[in-house]
Protein backbone atom coordinates (compact mmCIF):
# COMPACT_ATOMS: atom_id res chain seq x y z
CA UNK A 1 7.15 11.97 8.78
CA UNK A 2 8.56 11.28 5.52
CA UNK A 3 6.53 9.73 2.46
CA UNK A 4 7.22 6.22 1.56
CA UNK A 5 8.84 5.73 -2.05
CA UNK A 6 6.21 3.44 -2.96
CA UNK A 7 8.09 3.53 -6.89
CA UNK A 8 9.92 1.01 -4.85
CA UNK A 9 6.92 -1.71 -3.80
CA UNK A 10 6.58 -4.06 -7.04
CA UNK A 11 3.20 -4.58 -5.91
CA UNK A 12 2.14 -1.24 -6.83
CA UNK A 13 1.25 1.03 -10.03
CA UNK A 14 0.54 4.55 -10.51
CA UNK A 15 -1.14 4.73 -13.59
CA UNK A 16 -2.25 8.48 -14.82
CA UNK A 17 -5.62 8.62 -15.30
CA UNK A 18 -6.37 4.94 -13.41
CA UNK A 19 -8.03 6.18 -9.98
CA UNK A 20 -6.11 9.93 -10.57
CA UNK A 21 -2.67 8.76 -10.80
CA UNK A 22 -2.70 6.88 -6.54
CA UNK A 23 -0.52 4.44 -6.03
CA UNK A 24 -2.80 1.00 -6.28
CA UNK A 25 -2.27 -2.78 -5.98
CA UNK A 26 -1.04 -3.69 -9.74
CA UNK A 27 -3.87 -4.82 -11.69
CA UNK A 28 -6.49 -3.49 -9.35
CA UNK A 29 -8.07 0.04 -8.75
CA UNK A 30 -7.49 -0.69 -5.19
CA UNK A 31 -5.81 2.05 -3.35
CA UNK A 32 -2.38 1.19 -1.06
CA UNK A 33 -4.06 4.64 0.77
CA UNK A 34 -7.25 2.34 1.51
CA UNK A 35 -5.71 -0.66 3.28
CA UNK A 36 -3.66 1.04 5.88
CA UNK A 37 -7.63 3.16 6.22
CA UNK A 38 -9.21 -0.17 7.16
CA UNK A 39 -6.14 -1.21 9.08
CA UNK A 40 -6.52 1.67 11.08
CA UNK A 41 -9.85 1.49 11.16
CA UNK A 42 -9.69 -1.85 13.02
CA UNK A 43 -9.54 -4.23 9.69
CA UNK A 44 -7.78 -7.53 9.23
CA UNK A 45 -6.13 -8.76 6.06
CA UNK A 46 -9.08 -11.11 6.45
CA UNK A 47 -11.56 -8.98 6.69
CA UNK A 48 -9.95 -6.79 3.78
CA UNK A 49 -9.86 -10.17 1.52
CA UNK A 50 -13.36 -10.28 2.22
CA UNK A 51 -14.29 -7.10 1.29
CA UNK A 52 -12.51 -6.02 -2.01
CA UNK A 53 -13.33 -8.74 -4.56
CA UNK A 54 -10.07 -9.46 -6.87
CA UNK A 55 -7.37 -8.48 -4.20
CA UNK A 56 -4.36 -11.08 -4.30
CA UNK A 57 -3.11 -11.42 -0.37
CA UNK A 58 0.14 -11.78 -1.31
CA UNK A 59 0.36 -8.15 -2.71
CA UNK A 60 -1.54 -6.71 0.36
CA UNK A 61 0.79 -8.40 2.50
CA UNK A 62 3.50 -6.90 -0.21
CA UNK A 63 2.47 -3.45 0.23
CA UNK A 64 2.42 -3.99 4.72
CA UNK A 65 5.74 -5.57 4.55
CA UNK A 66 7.17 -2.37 2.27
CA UNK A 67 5.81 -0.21 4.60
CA UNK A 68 6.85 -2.38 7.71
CA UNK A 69 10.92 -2.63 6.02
CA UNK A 70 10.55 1.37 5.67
CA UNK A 71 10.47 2.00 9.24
CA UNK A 72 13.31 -0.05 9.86
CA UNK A 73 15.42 2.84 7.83
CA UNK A 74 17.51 5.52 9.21
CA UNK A 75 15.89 8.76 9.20
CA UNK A 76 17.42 11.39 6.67
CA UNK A 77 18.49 14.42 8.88
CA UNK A 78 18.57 18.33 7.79
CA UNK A 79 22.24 19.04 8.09
């Protein structure tokens, strides 16, 4: 599967040095890797909200909706 461009998502930073470079909700040291964990894991937005103090929903529903439009792309084929 390939990686998501997340350069892309204006709701993220990668900051060197700010939680080793990951790709994390701007402003936040949350990591994009750790909501699709709780996702998976059975989470809510909700319950995410709840959970991480200083999260702003409209960037977590940013960074779901980025990775929602991505799988609507054509795959790149090897030739």
């Amino acid at each position: 599967m390939a990686t998501l461009d997340w350069s892309q998502c204006p709701a993220v930073e990668s900051v060197p040095g700010k939680v080793s470079g990951a790709w994390v909700l701007k402003g936040t040291r949350m990591p994009v890797s750790a909501i699709f964990e709780n996702l998976e894991a059975g989470a809510n937005i909700d319950d995410i909200m709840n959970w991480f103090d200083g999260l702003d929903r409209a960037q977590v529903k940013a960074v779901i909706d980025f990775a929602v439009r991505s799988l609507d792309k054509e795959p790149a084929h090897a030739p």
